[in-house]
C-alpha atoms as a PDB file:
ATOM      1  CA  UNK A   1      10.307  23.539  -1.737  1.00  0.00           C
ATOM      2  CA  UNK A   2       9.203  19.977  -1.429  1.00  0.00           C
ATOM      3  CA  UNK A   3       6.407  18.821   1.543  1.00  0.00           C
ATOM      4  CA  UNK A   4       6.621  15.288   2.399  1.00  0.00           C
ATOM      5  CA  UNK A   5       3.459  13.802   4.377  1.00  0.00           C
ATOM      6  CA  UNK A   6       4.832  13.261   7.711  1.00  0.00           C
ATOM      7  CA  UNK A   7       3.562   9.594   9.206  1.00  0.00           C
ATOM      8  CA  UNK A   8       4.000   8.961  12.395  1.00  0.00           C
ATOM      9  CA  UNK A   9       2.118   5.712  12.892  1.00  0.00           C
ATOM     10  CA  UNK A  10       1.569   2.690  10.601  1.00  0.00           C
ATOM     11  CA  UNK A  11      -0.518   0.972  12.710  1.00  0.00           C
ATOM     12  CA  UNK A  12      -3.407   1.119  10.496  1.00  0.00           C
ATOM     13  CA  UNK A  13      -1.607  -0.212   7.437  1.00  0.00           C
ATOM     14  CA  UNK A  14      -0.329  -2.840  10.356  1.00  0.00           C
ATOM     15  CA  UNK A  15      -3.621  -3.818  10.860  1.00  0.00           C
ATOM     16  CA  UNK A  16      -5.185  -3.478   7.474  1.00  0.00           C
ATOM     17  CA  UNK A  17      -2.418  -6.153   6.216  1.00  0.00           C
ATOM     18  CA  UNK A  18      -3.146  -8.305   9.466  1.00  0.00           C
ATOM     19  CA  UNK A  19      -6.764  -8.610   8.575  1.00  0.00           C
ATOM     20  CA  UNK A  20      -5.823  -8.936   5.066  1.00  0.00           C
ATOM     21  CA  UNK A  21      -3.888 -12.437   4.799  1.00  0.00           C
ATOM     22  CA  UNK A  22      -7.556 -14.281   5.963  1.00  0.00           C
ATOM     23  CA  UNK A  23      -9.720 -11.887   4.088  1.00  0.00           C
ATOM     24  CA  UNK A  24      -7.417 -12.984   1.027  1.00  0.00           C
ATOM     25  CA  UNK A  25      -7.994 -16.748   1.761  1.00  0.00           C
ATOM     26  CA  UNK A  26     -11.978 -16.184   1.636  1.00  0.00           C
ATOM     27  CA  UNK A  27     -11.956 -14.368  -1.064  1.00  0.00           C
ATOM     28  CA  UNK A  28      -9.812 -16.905  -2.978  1.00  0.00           C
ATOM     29  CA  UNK A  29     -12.379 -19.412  -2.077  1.00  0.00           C
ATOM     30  CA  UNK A  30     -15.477 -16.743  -2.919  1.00  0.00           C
ATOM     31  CA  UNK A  31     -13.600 -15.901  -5.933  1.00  0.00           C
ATOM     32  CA  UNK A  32     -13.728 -19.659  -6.997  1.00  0.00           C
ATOM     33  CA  UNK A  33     -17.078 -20.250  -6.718  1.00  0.00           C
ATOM     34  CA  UNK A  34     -17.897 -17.180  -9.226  1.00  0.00           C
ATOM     35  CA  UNK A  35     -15.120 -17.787 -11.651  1.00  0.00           C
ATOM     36  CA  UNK A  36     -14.583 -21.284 -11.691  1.00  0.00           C
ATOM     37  CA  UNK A  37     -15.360 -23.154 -14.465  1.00  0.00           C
ATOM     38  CA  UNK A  38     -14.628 -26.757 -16.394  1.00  0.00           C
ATOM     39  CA  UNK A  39     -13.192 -26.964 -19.879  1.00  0.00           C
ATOM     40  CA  UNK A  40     -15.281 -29.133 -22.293  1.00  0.00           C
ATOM     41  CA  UNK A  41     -19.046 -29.594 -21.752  1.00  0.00           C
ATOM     42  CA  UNK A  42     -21.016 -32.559 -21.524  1.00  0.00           C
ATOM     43  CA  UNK A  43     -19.856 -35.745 -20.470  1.00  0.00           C
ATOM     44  CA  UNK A  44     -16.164 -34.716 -20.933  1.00  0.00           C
ATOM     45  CA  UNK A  45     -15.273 -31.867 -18.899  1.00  0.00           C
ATOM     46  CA  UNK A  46     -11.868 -31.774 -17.404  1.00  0.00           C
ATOM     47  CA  UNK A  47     -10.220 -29.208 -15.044  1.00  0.00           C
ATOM     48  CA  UNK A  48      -9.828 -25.734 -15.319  1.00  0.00           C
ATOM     49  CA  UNK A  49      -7.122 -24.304 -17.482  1.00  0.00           C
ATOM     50  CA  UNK A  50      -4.199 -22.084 -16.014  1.00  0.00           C
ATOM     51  CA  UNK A  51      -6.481 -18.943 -17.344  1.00  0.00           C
ATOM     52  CA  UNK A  52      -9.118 -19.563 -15.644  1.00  0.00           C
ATOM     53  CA  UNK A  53      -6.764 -20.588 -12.123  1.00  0.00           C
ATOM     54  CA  UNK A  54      -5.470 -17.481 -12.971  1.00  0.00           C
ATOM     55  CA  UNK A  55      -8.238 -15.112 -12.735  1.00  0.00           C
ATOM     56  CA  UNK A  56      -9.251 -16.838  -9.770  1.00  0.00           C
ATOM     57  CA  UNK A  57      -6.333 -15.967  -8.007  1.00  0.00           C
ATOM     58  CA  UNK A  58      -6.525 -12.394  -9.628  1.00  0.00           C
ATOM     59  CA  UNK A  59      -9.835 -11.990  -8.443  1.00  0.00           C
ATOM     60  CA  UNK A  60      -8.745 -12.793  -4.916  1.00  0.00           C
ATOM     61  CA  UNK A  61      -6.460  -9.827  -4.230  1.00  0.00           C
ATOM     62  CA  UNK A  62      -9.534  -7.576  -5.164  1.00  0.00           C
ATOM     63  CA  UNK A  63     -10.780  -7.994  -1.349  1.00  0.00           C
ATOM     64  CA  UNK A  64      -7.726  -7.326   0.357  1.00  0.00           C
ATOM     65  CA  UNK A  65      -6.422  -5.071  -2.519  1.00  0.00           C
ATOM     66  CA  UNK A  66      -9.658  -2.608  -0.668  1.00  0.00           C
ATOM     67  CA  UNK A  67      -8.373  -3.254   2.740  1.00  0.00           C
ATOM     68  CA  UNK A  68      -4.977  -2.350   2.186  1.00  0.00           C
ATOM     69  CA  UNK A  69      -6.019   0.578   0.340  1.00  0.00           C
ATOM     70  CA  UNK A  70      -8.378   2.011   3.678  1.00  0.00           C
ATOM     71  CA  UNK A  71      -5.129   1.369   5.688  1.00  0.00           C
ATOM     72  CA  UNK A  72      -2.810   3.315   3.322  1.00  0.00           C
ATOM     73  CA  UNK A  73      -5.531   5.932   3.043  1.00  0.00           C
ATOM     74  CA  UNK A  74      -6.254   5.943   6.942  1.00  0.00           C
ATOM     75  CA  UNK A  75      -2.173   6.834   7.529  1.00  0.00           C
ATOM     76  CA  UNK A  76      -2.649  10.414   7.973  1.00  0.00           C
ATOM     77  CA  UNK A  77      -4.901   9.721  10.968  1.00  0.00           C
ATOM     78  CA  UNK A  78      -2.206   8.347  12.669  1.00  0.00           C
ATOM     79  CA  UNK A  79      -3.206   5.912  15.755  1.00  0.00           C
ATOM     80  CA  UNK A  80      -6.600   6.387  14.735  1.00  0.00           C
ATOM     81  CA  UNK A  81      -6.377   5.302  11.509  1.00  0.00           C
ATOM     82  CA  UNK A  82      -6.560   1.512  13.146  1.00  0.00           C
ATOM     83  CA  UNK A  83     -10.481   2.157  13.693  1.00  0.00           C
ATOM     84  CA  UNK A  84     -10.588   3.705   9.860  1.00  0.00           C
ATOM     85  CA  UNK A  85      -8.949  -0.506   9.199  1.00  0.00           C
ATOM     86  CA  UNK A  86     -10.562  -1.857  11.636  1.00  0.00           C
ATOM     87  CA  UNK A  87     -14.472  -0.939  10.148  1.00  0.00           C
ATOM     88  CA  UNK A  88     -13.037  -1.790   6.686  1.00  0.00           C
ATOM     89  CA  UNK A  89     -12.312  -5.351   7.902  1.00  0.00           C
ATOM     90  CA  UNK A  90     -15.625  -5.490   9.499  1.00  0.00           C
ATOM     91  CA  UNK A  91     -17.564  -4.407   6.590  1.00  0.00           C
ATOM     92  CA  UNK A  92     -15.585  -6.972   3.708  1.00  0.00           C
ATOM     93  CA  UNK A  93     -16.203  -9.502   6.606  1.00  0.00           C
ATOM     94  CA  UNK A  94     -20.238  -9.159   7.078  1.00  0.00           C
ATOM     95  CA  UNK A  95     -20.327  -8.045   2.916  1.00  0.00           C
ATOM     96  CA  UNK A  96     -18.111 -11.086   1.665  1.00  0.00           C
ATOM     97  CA  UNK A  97     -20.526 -14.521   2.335  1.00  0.00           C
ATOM     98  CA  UNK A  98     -23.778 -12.892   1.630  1.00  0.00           C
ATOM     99  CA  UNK A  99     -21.888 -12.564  -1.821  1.00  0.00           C
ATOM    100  CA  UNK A 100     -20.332 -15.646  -2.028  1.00  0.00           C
ATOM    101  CA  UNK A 101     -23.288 -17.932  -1.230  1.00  0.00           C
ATOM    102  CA  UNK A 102     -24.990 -16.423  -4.117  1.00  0.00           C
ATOM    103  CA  UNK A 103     -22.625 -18.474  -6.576  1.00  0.00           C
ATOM    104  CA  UNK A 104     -23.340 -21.143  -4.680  1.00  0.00           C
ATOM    105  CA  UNK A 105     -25.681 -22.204  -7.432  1.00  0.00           C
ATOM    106  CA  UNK A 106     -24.094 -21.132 -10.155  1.00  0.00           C
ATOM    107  CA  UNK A 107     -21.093 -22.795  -9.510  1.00  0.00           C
ATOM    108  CA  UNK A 108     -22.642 -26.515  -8.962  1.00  0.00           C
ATOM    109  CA  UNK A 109     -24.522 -26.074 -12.481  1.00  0.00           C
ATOM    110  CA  UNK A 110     -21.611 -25.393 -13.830  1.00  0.00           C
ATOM    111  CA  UNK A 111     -19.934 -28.829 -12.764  1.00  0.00           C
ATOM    112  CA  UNK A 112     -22.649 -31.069 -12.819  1.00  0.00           C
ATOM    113  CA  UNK A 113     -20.861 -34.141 -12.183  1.00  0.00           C
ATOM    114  CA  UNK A 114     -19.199 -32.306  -8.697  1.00  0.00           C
ATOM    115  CA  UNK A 115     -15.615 -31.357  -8.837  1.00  0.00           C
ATOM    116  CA  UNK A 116     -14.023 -34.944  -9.277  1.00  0.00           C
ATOM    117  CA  UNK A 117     -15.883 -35.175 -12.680  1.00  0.00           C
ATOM    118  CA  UNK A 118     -17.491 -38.436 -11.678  1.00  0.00           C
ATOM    119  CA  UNK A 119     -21.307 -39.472 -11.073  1.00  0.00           C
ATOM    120  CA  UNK A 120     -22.685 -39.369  -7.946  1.00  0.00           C
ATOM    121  CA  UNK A 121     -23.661 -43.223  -8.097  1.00  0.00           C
ATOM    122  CA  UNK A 122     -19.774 -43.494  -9.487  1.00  0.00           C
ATOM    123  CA  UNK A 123     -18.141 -45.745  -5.940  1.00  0.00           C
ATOM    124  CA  UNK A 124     -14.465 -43.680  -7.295  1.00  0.00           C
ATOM    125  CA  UNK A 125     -16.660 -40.023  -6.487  1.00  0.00           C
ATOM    126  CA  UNK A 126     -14.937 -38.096  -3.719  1.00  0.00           C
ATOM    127  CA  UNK A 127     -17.168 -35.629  -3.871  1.00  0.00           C
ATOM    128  CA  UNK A 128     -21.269 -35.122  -4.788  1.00  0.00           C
ATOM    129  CA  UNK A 129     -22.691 -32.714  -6.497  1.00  0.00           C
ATOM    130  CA  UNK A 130     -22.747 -29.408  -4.772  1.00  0.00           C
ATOM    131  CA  UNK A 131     -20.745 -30.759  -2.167  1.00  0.00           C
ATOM    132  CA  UNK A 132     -17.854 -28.266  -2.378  1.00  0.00           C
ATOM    133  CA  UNK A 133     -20.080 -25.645  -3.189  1.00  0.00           C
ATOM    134  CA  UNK A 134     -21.502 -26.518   0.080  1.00  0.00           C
ATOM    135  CA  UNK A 135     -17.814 -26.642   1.930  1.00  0.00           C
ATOM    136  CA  UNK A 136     -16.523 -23.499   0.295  1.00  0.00           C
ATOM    137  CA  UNK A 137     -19.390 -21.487   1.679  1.00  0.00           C
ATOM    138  CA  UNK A 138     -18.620 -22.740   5.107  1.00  0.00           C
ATOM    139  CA  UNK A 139     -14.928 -22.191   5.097  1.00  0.00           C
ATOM    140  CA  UNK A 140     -15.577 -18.523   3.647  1.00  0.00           C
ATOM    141  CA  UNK A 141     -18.427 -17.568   6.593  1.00  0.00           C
ATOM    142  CA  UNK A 142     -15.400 -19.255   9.066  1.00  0.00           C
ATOM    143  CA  UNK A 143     -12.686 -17.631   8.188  1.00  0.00           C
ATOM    144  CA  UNK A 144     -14.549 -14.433   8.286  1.00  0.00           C
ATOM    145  CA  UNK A 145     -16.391 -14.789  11.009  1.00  0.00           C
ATOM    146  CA  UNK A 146     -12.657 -15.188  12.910  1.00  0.00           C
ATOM    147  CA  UNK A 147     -11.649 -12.416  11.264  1.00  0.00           C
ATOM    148  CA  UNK A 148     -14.486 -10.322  12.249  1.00  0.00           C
ATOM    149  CA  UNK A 149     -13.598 -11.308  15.577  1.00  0.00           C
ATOM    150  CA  UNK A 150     -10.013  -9.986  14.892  1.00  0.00           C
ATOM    151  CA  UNK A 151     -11.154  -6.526  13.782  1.00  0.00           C
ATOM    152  CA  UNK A 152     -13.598  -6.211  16.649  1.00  0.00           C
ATOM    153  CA  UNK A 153     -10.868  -7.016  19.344  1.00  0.00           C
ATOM    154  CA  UNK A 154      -8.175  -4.283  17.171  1.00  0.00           C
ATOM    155  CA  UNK A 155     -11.211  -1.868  18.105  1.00  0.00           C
ATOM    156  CA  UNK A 156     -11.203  -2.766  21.709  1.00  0.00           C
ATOM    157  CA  UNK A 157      -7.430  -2.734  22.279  1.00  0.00           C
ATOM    158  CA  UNK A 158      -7.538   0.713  20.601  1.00  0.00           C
ATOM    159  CA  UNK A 159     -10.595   2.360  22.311  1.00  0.00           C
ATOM    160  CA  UNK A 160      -8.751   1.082  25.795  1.00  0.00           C
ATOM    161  CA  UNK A 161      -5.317   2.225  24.794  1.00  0.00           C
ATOM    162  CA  UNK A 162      -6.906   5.488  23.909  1.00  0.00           C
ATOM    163  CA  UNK A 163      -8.532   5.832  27.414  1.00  0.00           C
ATOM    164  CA  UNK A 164      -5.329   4.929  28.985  1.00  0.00           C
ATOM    165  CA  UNK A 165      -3.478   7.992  26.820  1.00  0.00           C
ATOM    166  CA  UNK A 166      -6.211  10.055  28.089  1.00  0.00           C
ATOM    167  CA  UNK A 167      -6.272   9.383  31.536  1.00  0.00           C
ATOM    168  CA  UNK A 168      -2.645   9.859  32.277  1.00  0.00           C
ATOM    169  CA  UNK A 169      -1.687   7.044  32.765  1.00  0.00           C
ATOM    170  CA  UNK A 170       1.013   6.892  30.603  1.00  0.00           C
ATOM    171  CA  UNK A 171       2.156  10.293  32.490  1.00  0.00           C
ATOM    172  CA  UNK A 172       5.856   9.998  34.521  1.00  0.00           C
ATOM    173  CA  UNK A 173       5.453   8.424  38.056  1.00  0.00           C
ATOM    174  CA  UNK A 174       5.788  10.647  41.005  1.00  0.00           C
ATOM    175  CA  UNK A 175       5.627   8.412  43.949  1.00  0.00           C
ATOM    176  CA  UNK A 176       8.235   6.203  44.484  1.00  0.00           C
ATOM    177  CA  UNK A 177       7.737   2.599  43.963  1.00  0.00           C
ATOM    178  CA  UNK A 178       8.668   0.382  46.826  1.00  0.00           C
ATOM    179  CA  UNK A 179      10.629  -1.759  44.707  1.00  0.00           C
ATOM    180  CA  UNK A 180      12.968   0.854  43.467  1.00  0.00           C
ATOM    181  CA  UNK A 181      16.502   1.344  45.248  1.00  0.00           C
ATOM    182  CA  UNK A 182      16.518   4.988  45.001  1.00  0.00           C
ATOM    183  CA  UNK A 183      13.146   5.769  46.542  1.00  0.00           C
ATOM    184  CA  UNK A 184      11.655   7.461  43.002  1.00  0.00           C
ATOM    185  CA  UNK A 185      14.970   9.561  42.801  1.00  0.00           C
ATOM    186  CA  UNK A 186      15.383  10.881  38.698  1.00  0.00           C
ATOM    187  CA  UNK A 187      18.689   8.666  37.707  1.00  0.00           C
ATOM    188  CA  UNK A 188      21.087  10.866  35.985  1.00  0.00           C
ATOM    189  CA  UNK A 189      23.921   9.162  34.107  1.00  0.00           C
ATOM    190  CA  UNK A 190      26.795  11.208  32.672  1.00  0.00           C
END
């Protein structure tokens, strides 16, 4: 005899893949700062190869790879699973710059001459040394600071949704409404 796992919400793996699509962009830009790196060395470095592009992206779907995984796993709990996704967001959200501005460093030694590969006296550079470092960090704290601000109001709408359920006040009316016709009669169709 085969059991199936009954689900009767999906609003945590709703939520978990809501708060997923930002957490993905930060991490892509985290992820960048660890991983990339120029080819050559010296004076003649050039871009990153596809490789190395790729493992950044790769390394990008780790973050919301977890989140997805706490909203699968939080199914089971049915509408409360959304606080189970909810507190995963908020913890990849205060964990991720912490992380990330630790590469910080890393990442502008590795491209000495900035990202555009030109001296910082050079009147063509678009971009100084440790510049986008700089500008990755802040678009990583952004993004997750809005998407702490997501998770926190997913926790709100749920705790007063909750209070509603338990109040009653989803419960049938029985006093008629003054803008109803039939004066709170039930309607019966055939």
């Amino acid at each position: 005899m085969k059991t199936r796992l009954r689900i009767e919400s999906k609003a945590s793996l709703a939520l978990a893949g809501l708060l997923a699509v930002p957490l993905y962009f930060a991490a892509l830009m985290a992820s960048s700062l660890a991983i990339d790196r120029p080819r050559g060395s010296g004076v003649h470095q050039l871009p990153p190869n596809a490789t190395t592009e790729a493992k950044v992206w790769a390394a990008a779907l780790i973050v919301p790879g977890i989140l997805v995984a706490v909203g699968v796993a939080a199914l089971p709990l049915r509408r409360h699973g959304i606080f189970a996704s909810a507190l995963a967001g908020i913890a990849l959200c205060l964990a991720l710059p912490p992380i990330s501005h630790g590469w910080i460093a890393r990442h502008a030694a590795r491209f000495p001459q900035g990202m555009d590969f030109l001296r910082d006296s050079d009147p063509s550079n678009l971009s100084s040394h440790g510049e986008w470092e700089e500008a990755a960090q802040s678009t990583v704290s952004s993004i997750t600071h809005w998407t702490l601000g997501l998770a926190i109001g997913a926790i709100v709408v749920g705790v007063l949704l909750e209070i509603r359920r338990r109040t009653g006040r989803d419960a049938i009316r029985t006093e008629p409404s003054p803008l109803d016709p039939t004066g709170g009669a039930p309607q019966v169709t055939p």
